[in-house]
C-alpha atoms as a PDB file:
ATOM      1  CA  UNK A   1     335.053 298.214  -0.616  1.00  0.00           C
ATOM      2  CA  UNK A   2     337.991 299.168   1.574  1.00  0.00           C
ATOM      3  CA  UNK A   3     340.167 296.796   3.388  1.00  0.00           C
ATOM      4  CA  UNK A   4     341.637 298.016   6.482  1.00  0.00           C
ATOM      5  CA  UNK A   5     343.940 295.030   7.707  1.00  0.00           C
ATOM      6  CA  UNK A   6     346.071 292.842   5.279  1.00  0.00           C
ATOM      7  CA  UNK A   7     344.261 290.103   3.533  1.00  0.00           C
ATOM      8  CA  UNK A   8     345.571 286.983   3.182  1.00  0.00           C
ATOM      9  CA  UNK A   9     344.317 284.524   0.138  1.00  0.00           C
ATOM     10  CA  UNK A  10     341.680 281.733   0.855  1.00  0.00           C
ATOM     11  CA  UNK A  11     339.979 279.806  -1.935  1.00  0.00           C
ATOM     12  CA  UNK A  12     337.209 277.291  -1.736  1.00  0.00           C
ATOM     13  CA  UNK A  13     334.311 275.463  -4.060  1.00  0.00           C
ATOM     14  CA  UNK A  14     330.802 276.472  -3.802  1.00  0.00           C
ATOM     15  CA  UNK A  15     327.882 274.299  -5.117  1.00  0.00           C
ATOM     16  CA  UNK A  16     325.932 276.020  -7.823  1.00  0.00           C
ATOM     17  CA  UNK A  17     323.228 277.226  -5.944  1.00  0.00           C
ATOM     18  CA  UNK A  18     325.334 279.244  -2.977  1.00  0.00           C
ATOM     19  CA  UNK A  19     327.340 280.971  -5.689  1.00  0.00           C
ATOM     20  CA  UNK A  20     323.598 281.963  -7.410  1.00  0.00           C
ATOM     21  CA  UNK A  21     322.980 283.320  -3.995  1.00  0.00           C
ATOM     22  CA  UNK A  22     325.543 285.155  -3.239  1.00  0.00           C
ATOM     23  CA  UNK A  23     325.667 286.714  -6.812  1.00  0.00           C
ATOM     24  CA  UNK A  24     322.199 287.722  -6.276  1.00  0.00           C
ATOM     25  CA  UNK A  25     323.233 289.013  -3.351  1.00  0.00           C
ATOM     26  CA  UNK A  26     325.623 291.282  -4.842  1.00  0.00           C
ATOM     27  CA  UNK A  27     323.465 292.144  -7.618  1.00  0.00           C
ATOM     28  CA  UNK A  28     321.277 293.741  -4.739  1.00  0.00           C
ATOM     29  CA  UNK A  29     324.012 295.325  -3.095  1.00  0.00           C
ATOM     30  CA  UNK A  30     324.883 296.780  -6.613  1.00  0.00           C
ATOM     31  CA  UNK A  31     321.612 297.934  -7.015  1.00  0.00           C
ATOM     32  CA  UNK A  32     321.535 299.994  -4.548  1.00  0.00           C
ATOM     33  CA  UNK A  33     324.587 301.863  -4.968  1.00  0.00           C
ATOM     34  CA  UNK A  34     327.279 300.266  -3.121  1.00  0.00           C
ATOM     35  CA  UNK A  35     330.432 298.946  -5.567  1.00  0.00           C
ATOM     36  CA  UNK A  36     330.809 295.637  -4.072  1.00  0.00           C
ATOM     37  CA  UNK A  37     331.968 292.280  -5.548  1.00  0.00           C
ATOM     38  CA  UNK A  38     331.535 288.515  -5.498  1.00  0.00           C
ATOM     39  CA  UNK A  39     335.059 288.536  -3.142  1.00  0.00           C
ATOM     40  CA  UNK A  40     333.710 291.645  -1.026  1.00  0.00           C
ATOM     41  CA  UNK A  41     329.962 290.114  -0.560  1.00  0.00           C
ATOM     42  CA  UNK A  42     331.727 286.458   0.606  1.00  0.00           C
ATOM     43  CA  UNK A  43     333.977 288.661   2.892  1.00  0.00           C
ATOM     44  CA  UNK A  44     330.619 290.351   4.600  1.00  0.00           C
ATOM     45  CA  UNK A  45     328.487 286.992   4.702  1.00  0.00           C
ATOM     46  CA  UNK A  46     331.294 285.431   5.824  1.00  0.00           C
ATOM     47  CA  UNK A  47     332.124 288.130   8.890  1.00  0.00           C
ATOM     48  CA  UNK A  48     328.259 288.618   9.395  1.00  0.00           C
ATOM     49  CA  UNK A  49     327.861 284.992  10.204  1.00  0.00           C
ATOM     50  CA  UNK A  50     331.170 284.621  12.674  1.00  0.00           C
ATOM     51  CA  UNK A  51     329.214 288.071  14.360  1.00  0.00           C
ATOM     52  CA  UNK A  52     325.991 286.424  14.810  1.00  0.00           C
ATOM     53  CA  UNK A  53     326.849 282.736  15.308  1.00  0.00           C
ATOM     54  CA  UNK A  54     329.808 283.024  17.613  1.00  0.00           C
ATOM     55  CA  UNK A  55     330.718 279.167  15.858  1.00  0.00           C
ATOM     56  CA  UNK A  56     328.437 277.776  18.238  1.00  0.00           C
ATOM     57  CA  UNK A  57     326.555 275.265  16.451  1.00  0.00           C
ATOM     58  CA  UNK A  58     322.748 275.306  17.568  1.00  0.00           C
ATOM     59  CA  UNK A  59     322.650 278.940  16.542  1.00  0.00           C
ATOM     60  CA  UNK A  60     324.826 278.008  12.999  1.00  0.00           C
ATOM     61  CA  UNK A  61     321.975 275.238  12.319  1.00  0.00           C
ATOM     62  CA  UNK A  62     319.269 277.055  13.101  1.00  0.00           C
ATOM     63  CA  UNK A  63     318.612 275.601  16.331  1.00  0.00           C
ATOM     64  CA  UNK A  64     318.365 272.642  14.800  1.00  0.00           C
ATOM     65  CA  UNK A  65     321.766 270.970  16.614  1.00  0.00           C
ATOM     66  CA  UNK A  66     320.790 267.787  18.992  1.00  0.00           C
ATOM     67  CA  UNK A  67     322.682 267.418  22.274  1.00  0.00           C
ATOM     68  CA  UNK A  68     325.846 264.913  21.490  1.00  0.00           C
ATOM     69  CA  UNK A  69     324.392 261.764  23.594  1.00  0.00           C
ATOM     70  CA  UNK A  70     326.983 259.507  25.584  1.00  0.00           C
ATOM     71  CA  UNK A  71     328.285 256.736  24.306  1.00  0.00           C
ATOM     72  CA  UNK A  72     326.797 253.351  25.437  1.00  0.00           C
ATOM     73  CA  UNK A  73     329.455 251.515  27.375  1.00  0.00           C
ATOM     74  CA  UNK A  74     330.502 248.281  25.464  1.00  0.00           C
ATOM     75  CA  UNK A  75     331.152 245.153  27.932  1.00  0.00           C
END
């Protein structure tokens, strides 16, 4: 896949079963045409997510993000 703007290194660890995904992810990708790897299917998820979610939390949890309640005052 191209890359427009410069790219600057980030590396991170996975647990098992994200990696699985996301290489059956690309293995779709892959199958239907596109030349894509692990680095450029990350790189999509990755800006897909930001897109959609806008970092606000409810949305990134599924809607599943309580209220933060206020502290109870100590005396």
């Amino acid at each position: 896949m191209a890359h427009e703007e410069a790219a600057k290194q980030f590396s991170f660890r996975l647990p098992e079963g994200l990696v699985a995904r996301v290489e059956r992810c690309m293995a779709d990708l892959q199958a239907s045409g596109l030349d894509v790897t692990r680095a450029d299917v990350v790189r999509l998820l990755l800006k897909h997510g930001l897109d959609a979610t806008h970092c606000k939390l409810d949305l990134m949890l599924g809607g599943k993000a309580s209220k933060k309640r206020p502290r109870k005052r100590q005396h």
